[in-house]
Each structure stands twice: as structure tokens, then as C-alpha cells.
Protein backbone atom coordinates (compact mmCIF):
# COMPACT_ATOMS: atom_id res chain seq x y z
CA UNK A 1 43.72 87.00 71.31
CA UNK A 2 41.95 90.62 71.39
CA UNK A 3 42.69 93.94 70.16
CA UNK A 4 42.10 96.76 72.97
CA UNK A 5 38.53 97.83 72.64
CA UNK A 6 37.72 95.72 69.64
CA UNK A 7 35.97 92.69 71.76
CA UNK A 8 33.57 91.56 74.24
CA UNK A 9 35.36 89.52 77.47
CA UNK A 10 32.95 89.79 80.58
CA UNK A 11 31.77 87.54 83.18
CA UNK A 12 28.71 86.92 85.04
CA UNK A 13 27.97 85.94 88.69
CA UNK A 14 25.06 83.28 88.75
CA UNK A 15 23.51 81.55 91.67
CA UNK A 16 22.27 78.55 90.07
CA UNK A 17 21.15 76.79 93.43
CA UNK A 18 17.87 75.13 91.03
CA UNK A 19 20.45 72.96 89.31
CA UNK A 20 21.46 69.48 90.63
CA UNK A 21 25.61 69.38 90.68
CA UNK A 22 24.99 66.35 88.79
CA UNK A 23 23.16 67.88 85.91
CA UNK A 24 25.56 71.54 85.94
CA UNK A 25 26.34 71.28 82.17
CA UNK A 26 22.33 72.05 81.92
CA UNK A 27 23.59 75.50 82.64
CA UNK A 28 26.52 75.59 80.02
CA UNK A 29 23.69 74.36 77.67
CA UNK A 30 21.26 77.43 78.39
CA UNK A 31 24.02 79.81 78.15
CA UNK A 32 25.13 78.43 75.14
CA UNK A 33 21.98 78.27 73.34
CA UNK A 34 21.74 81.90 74.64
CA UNK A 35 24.45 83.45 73.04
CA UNK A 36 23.51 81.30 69.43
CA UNK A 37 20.61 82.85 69.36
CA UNK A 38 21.42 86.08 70.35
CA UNK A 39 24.09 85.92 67.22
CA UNK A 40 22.13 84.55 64.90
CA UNK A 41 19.51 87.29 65.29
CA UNK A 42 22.71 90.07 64.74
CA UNK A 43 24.38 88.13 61.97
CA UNK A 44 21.62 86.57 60.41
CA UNK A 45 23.77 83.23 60.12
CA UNK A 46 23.81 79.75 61.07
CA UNK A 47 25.71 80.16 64.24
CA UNK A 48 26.23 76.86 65.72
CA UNK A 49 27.79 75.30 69.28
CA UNK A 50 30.82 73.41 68.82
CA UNK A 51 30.67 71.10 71.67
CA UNK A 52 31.10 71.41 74.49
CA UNK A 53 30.48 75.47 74.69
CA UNK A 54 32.54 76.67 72.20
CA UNK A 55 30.20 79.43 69.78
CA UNK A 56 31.51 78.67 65.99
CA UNK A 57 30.44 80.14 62.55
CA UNK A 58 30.80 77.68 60.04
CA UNK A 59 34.27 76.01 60.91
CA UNK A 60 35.86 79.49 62.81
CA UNK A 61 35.51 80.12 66.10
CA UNK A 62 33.42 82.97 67.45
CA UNK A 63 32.91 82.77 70.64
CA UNK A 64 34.15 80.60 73.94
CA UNK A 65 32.46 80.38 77.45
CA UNK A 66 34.25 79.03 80.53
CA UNK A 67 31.72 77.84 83.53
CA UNK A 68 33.64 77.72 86.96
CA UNK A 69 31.43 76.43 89.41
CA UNK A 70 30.86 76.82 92.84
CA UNK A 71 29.83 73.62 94.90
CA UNK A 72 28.68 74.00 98.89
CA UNK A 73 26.90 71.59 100.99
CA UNK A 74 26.18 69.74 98.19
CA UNK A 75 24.72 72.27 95.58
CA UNK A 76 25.72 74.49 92.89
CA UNK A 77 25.95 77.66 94.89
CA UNK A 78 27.88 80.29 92.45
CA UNK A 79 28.87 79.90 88.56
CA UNK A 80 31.36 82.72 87.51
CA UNK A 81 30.59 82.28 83.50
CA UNK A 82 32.72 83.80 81.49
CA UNK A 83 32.04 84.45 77.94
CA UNK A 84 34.74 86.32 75.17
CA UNK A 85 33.26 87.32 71.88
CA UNK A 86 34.96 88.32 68.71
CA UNK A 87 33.17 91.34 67.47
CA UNK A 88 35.05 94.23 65.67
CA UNK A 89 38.64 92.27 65.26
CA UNK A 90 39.10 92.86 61.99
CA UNK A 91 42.85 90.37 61.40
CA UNK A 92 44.07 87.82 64.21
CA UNK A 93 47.84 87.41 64.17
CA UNK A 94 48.09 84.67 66.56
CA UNK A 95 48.84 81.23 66.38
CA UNK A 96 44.91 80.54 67.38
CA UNK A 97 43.98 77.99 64.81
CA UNK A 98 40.60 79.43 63.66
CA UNK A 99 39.15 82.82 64.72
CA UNK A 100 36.43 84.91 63.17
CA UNK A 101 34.71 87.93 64.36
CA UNK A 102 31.48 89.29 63.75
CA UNK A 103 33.08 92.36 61.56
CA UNK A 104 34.13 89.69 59.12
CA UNK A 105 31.62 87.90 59.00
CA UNK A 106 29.16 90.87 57.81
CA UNK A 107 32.05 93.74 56.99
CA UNK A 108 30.44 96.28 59.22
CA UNK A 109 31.22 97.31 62.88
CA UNK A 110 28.69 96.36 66.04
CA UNK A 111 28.45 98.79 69.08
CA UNK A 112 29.61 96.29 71.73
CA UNK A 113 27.59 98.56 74.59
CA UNK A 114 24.51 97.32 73.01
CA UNK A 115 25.66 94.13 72.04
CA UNK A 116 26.84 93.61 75.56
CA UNK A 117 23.42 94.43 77.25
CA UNK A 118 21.29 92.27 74.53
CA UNK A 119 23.58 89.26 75.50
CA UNK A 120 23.64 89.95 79.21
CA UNK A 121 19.88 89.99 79.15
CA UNK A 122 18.96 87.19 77.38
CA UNK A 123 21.24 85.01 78.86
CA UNK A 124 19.76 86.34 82.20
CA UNK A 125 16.03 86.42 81.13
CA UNK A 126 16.15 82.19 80.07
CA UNK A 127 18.41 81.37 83.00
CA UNK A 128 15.27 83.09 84.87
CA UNK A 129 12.77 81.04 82.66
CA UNK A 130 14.37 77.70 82.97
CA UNK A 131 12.47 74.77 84.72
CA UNK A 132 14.16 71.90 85.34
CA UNK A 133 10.97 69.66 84.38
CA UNK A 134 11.49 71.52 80.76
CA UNK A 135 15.21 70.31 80.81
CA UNK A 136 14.92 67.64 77.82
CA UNK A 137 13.73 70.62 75.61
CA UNK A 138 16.98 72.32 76.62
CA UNK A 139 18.47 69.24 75.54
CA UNK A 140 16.91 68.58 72.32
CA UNK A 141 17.41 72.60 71.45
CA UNK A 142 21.12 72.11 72.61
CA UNK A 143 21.40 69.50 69.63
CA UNK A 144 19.88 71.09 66.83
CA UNK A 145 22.62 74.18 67.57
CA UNK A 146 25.16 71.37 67.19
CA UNK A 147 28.46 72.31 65.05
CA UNK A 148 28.39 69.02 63.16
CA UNK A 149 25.26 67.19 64.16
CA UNK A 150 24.82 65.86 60.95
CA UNK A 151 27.12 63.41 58.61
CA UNK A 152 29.81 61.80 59.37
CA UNK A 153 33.13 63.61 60.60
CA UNK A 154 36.68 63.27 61.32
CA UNK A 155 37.74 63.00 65.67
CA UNK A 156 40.65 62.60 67.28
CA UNK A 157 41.86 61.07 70.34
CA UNK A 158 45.33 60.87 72.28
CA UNK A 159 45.23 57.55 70.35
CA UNK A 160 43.50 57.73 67.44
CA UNK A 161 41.79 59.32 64.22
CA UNK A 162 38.73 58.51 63.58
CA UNK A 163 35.38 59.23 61.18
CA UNK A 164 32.28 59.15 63.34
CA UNK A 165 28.65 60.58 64.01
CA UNK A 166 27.36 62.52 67.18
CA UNK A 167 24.83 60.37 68.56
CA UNK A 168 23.77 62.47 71.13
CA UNK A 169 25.19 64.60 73.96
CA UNK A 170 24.36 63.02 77.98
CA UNK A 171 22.31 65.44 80.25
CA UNK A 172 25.72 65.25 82.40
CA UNK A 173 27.88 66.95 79.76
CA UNK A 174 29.94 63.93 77.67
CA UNK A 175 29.34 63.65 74.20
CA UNK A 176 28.52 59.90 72.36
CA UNK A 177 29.85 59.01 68.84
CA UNK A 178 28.84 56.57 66.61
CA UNK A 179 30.89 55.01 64.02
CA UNK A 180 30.65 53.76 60.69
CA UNK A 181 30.59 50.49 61.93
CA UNK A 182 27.48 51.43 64.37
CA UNK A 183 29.82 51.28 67.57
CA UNK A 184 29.16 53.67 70.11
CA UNK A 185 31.82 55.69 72.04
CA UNK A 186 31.43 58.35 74.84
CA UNK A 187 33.70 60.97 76.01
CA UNK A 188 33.99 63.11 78.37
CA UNK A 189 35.47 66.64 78.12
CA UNK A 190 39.07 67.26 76.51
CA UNK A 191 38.86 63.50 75.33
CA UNK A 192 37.84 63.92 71.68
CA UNK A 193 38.38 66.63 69.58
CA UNK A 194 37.11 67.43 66.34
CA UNK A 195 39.58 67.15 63.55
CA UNK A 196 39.66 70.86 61.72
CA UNK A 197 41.19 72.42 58.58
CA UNK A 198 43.88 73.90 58.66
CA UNK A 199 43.71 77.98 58.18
């Protein structure tokens, strides 16, 4: 849901061609971690990364990137990433469980031209930066952003509820669980979902 002229809803055109197919979530990971700290700088809050790439502010949702990749002769040869922000929304009337936008978060409005440009170019400048030897600090930075990387929380499966930990999330993109009783479970996207209160 956006109001005309009230949000940020852009794309970019990568050519990620450094990045092994089998290791593309690396590059949802860096754009993530991105656009946290790009927001945490302007709101001067905990911004966090609901996994997989979803931007959240406590337990509303602030952001959401979609990564639609390009694969030729065996590489990643375009990623069309496209990002929507919530920024000067001030009430959401849909049925979308848990929106926020940055105007209520600190009850003032952002110029989005600037806002726009600051993302852009970060998000540009440590795609530029990344090394793929330096990947496992990606990784380790990816978890500390976590939504929920500490405690114990409530999942759900097509199955199942279920209380559980987030071990860690694999290079590769699924994310691994842990229990209560210390068993471990792994899941790849649109298998698990957090289990969130109700608005």
C-alpha cells in the first residue's frame, strides 16, 4: 500500500557477475544491511532485518526488497532489486498486517529526493566495496541486524506452531532454528514464518 507521493518504490539494475549463483543471497544480504544502516542513521533506531530481506522497526514493517535475478551461462548476469520504503505515510488502511513509516516513527516528514540518493548510494558504494573473500563478515553483520536473533520465538509452518531460536542463517539464503529441545531445523524461503501480533 502507498499514498501518491508519500513513499519511496524504485529499482536498481545491478550486474553482479562477482557473485557465484550459488551464493546470490550474499547480494540480498549487502543490500539489506545497506538500507539498515542507512535508516538507522535517519531514525536513530534499532532498525532490524526480518529475514529473509524484509526491513522492520521493532515488530512493523518498514521496508521490503525483492531480488530478481538474472542467470546466463552460468553466472549472475543482472539483478533488478527492487526496494519500497514507507516514509511520509502517515495512516495505512489496508489489510497489510503491520506497516510503519518513517513519519511515525519520528512525527516529522523526510524529503524522499534526498533520502532516495543517500540510499541509492550507499547501497551502490558497498556493492562496489564487497569482496567475496570478506563474505563471512557480511555474514556475521547480516546476523547482528537480525529481527529476532535473540530469545526464543514463536514460527509457523504449513504444519505447525512452534517456539524456537535462530541458529544461524546459511551463506545460500535458508534460515536454521533451534528448538527448546536443542533440535535443529532449516528452511528455506516461504517455509517458516514468524508468528506476529496482531495490529
Amino acid at each position: 500500500e502507498s499514498e501518491r507521493g508519500a513513499n519511496l518504490l524504485f529499482s536498481l539494475l545491478l550486474e553482479p557477475t562477482k557473485i557465484p549463483v550459488e551464493q546470490q543471497f550474499v547480494l540480498s544480504q549487502l543490500i539489506s544491511i545497506s538500507i539498515v544502516n542507512t535508516l538507522r542513521e535517519e531514525l536513530d533506531k534499532p532498525v532490524t532485518i526480518k529475514w529473509p530481506n524484509d526491513i522492520y522497526m521493532g515488530d512493523q514493517k518498514l521496508s521490503g526488497i525483492l531480488i530478481e535475478n538474472t542467470i546466463m551461462d552460468g553466472q549472475l548476469a543482472k539483478a533488478i532489486v527492487g526496494v519500497g520504503l514507507n516514509v511520509n505515510q502517515q495512516t495505512f488502511t489496508s489489510d497489510a498486517p503491520n506497516p510503519v513509516s518513517m513519519y511515525q516513527l519520528r512525527g516529522k516528514t523526510f524529503d524522499r529526493e534526498s533520502l532516495l540518493h543517500k540510499l541509492i548510494t550507499n547501497i551502490l558504494v558497498d556493492y562496489e566495496r564487497f569482496d567475496l573473500n570478506q563474505s563471512s563478515q557480511s555474514q556475521a553483520t547480516y546476523y547482528e541486524l537480525l529481527y529476532r536473533n535473540r530469545g526464543y520465538h514463536r514460527f509457523k509452518t504449513a504444519e505447525a506452531e512452534f517456539e524456537a531460536e535462530i541458529d544461524s542463517v546459511l551463506p545460500t539464503g535458508p534460515i536454521r532454528l533451534r528448538t527448546k529441545k536443542g533440535e535443529y531445523k532449516l528452511f528455506a524461503f516461504k517455509e517458516v514464518q514468524f508468528v506476529l501480533a496482531p495490529r
